[in-house]
Protein backbone atom coordinates (compact mmCIF):
# COMPACT_ATOMS: atom_id res chain seq x y z
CA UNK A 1 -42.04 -11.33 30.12
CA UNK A 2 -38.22 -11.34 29.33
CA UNK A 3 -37.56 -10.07 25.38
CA UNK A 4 -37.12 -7.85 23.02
CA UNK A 5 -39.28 -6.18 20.48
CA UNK A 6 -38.87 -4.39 17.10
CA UNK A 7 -41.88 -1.95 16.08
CA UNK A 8 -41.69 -0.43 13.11
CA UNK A 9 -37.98 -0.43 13.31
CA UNK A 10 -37.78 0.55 17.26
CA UNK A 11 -36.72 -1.33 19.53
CA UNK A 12 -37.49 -1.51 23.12
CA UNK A 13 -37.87 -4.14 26.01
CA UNK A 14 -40.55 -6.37 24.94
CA UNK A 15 -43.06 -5.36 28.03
CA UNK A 16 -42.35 -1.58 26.76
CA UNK A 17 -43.34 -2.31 23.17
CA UNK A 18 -46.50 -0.36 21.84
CA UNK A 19 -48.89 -0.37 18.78
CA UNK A 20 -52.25 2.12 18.43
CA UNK A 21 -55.19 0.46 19.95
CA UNK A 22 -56.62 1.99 16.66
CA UNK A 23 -54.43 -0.96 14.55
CA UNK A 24 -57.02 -2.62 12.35
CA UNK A 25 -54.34 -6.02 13.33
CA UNK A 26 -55.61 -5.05 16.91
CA UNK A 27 -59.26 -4.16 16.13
CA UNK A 28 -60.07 -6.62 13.71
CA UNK A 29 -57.26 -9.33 13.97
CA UNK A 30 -56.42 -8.71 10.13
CA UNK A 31 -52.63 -9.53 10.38
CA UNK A 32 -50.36 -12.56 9.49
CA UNK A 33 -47.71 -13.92 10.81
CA UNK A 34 -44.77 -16.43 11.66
CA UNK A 35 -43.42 -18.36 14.54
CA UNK A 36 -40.01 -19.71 14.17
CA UNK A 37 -37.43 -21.06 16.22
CA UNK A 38 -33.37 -19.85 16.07
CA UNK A 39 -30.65 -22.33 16.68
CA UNK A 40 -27.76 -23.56 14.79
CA UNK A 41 -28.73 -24.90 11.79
CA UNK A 42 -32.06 -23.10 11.31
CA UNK A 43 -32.85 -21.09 8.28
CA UNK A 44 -35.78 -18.61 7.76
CA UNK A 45 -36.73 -19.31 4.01
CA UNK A 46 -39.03 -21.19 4.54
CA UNK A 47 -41.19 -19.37 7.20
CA UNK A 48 -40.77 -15.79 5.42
CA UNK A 49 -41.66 -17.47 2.31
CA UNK A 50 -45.05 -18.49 3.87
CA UNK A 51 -45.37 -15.26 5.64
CA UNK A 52 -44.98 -13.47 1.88
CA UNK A 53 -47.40 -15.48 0.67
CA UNK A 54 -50.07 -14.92 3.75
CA UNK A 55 -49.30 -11.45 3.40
CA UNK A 56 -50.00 -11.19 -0.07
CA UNK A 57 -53.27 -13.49 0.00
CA UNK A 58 -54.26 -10.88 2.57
CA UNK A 59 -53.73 -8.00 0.71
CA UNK A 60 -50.90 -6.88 3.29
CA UNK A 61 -47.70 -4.83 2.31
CA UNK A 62 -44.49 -7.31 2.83
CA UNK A 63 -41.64 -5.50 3.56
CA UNK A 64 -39.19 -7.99 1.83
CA UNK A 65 -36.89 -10.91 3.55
CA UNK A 66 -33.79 -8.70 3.88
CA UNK A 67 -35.14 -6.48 6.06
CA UNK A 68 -36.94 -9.10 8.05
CA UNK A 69 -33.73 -11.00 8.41
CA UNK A 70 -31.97 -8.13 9.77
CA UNK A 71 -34.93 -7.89 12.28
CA UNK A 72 -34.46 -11.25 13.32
CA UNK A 73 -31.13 -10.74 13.69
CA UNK A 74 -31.60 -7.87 15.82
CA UNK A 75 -34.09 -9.28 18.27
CA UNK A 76 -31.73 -12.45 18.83
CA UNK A 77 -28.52 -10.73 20.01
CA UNK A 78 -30.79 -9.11 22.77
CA UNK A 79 -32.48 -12.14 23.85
CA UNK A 80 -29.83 -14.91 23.23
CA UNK A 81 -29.35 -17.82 20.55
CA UNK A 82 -31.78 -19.70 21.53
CA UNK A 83 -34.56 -17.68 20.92
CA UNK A 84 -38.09 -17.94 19.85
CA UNK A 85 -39.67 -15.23 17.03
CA UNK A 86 -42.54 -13.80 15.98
CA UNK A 87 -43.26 -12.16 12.77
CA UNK A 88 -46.22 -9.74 12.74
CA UNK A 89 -47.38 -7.91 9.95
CA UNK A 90 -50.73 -5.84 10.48
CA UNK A 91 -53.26 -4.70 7.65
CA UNK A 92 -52.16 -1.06 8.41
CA UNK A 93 -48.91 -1.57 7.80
CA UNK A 94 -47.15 -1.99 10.78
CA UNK A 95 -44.46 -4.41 11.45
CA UNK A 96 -43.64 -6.17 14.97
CA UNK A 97 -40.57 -8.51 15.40
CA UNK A 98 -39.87 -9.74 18.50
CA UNK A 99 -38.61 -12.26 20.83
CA UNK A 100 -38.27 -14.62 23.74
CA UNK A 101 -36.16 -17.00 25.32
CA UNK A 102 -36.76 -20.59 24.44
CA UNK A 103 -39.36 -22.63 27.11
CA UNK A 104 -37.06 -25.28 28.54
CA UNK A 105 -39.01 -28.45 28.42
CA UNK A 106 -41.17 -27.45 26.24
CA UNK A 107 -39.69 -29.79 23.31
CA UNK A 108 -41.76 -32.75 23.43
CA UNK A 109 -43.73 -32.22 26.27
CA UNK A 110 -47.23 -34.72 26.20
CA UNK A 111 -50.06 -32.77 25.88
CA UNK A 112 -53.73 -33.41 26.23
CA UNK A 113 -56.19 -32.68 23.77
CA UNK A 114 -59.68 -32.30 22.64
CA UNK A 115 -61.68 -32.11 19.15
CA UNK A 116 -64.00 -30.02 17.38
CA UNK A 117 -65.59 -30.23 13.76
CA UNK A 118 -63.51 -27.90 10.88
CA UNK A 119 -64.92 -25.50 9.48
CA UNK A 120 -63.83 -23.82 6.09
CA UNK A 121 -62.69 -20.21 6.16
CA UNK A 122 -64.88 -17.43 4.47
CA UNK A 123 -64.29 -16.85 1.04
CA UNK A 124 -61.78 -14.14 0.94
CA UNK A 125 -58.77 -16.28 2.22
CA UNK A 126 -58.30 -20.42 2.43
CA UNK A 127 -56.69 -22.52 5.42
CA UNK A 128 -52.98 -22.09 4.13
CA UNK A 129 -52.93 -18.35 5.08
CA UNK A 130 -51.56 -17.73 8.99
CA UNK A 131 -53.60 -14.92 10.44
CA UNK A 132 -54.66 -14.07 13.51
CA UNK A 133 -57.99 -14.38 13.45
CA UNK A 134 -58.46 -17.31 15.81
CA UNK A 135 -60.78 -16.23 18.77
CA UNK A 136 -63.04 -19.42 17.97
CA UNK A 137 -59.91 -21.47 18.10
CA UNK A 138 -58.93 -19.83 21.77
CA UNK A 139 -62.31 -20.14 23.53
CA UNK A 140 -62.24 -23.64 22.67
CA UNK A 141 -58.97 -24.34 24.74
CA UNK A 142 -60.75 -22.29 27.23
CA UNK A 143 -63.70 -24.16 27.35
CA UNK A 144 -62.16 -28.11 27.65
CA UNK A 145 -59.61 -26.87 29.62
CA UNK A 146 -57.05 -27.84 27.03
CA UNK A 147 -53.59 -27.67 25.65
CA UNK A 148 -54.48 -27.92 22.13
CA UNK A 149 -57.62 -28.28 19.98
CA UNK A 150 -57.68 -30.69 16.96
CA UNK A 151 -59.87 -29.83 14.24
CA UNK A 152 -62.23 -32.72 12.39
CA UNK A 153 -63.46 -32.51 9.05
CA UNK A 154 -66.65 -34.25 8.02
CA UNK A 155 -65.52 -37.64 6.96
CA UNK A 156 -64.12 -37.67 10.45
CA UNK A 157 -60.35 -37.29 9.32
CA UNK A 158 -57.83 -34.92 11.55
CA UNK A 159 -57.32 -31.60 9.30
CA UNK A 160 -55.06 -29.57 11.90
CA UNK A 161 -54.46 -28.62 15.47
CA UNK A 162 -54.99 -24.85 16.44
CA UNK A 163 -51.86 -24.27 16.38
CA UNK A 164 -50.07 -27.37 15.66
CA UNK A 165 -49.48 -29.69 12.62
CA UNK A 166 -51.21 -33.51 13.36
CA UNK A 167 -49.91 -36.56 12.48
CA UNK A 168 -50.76 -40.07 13.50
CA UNK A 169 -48.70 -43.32 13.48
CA UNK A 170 -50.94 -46.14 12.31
CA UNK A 171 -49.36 -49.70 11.55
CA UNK A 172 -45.32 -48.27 10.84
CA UNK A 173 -46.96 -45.90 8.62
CA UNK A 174 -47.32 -41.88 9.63
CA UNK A 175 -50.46 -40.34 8.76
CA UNK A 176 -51.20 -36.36 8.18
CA UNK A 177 -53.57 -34.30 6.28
CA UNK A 178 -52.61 -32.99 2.76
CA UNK A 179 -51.94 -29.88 1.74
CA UNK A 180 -54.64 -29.21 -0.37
CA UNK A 181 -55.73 -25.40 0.91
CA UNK A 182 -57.96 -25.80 3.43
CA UNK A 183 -55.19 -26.41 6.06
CA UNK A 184 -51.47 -24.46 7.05
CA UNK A 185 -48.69 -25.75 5.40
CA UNK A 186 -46.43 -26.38 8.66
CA UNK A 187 -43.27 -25.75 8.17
CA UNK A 188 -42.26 -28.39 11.18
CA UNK A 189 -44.02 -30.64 9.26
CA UNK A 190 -42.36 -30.51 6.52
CA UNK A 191 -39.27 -30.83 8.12
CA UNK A 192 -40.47 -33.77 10.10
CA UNK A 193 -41.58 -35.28 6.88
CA UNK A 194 -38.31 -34.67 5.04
CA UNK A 195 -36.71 -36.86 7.94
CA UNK A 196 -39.10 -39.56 8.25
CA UNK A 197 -38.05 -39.80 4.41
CA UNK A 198 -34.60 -40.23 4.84
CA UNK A 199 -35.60 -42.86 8.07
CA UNK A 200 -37.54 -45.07 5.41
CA UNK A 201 -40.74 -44.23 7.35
CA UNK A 202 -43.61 -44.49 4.89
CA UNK A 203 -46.01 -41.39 5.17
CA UNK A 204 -49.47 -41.42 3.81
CA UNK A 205 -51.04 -38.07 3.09
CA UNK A 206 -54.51 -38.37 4.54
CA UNK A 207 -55.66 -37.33 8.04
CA UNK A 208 -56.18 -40.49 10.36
CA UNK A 209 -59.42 -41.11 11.56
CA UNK A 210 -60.02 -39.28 14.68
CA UNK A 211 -62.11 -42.15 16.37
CA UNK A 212 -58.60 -43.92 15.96
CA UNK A 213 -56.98 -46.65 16.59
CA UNK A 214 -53.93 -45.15 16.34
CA UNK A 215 -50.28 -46.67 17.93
CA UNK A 216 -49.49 -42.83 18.31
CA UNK A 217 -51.12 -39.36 17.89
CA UNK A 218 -48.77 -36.65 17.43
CA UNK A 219 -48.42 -32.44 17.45
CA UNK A 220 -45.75 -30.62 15.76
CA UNK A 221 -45.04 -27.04 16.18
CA UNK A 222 -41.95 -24.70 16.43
CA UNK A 223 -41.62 -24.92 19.58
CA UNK A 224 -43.33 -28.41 20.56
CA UNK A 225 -41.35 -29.77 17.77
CA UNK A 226 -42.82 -33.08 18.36
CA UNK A 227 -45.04 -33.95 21.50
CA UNK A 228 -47.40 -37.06 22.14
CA UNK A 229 -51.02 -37.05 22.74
CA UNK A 230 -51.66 -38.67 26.19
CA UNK A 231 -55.17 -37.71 26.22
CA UNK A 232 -58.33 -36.96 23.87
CA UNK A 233 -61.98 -35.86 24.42
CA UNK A 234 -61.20 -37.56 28.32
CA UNK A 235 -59.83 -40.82 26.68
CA UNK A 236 -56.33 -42.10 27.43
CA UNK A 237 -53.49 -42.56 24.53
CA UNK A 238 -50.75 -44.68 24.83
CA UNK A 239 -48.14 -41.40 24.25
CA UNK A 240 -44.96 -42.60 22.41
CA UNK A 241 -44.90 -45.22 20.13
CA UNK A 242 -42.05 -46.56 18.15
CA UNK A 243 -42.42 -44.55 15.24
CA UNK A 244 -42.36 -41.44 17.45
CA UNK A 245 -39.54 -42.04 19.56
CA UNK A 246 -37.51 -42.61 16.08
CA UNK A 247 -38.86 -39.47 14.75
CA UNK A 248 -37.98 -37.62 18.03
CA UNK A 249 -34.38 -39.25 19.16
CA UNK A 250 -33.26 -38.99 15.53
CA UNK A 251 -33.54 -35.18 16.17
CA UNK A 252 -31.59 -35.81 19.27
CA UNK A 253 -28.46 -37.19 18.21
């Protein structure tokens, strides 16, 4: 894979970049971390703010934004612009910056999707921390064959995608879970919610129903941005919907 990675303040090729197998981030998966997207226009408060605050939830040493920033930096005049980055802190310490050129076509792209119930995390840490503790999340994909997995809490309401925000347009009105914990706080999200506010589009802070009806289901990620639903648990969605495409080609313009 073209990149370029930072360890501990090295850099090297990506492919050539190296932590101890012994790395309790490696062993045990205890490690946090960001995913953001570099462009014109971009800023990184608000993803190394959440990183600080996984990192301190998890009892991991956070090595402050100015240094992270010059990372960053770093990793993007190897790589290009247009890069995507990834923000790794481990529970022994170590620190891992590095990057890849953006996926062309990746921006919007429908995906197909499938659900499983949500379960809350052990007691140690809520939903709103980003670790990387997710093999339960990965089998899943593995096992439906899947390009995301959306998570359902027990009054049947969407909570979060495994590694996307969800949001559903219902009736000109969006729909996404709140905030409250149990769930990430997506930075897209935000974002996407900060412009449906200036569009006039109402949003209603409660997951939609996963048995639907919905006029559109929705993921957004870094990368993804915003991307339909065409399919769920084998059933057809309609993709786009009005809402959507206004969301989307507002982005656009």
């Amino acid at each position: 894979m073209d990149g370029w990675a930072i360890v501990d303040g090295t850099g090297t090729p990506l492919a050539e970049a190296r932590i101890p197998i012994t790395d309790v981030g490696f062993t045990h998966g205890y490690s946090v971390f960001e995913t953001l997207m570099l462009g014109p226009g971009r800023d990184l408060a608000d993803n190394l703010t959440r990183l600080s605050k996984s990192a301190a939830a998890a009892m991991i040493s956070y090595p402050g934004d100015d240094l992270l920033r010059a990372e960053v930096a770093r990793v993007a005049e190897q790589v290009g612009a247009d890069a995507v980055v990834r923000i790794t802190l481990t529970g022994d310490g170590r620190r891992i910056v590095w990057a890849t050129p953006l996926e062309t076509g990746r921006r919007g792209r429908p995906v197909r999707c499938a659900t499983q119930p949500w379960l809350p995390q052990g007691s140690a840490i809520d939903g709103s921390v980003k670790h990387r503790s997710r093999m339960d999340w990965m089998v899943a994909l593995r096992r439906h064959g899947a390009d995301e997995i959306l998570l359902v809490d027990a009054a049947g309401r969407f909570t979060e995608g495994t590694s996307s925000a969800v949001l559903a347009s219902i009736d000109g009105r969006l729909m996404t879970a709140p905030w409250d914990g149990r769930i990430l706080r997506s930075t897209t999200l935000a974002r996407l919610l900060r412009l449906a506010n200036d569009l006039g589009i109402d949003v209603v802070r409660q997951g939609a129903l996963a048995k639907g009806p919905f006029d559109g289901l929705y993921l957004a990620s870094t990368t993804r941005w915003l991307a339909p639903v065409i399919e769920l648990d084998g059933r057809p969605l309609p993709g786009w919907d009005p809402i959507g495409k206004r969301l989307f080609d507002a982005t656009e313009a």
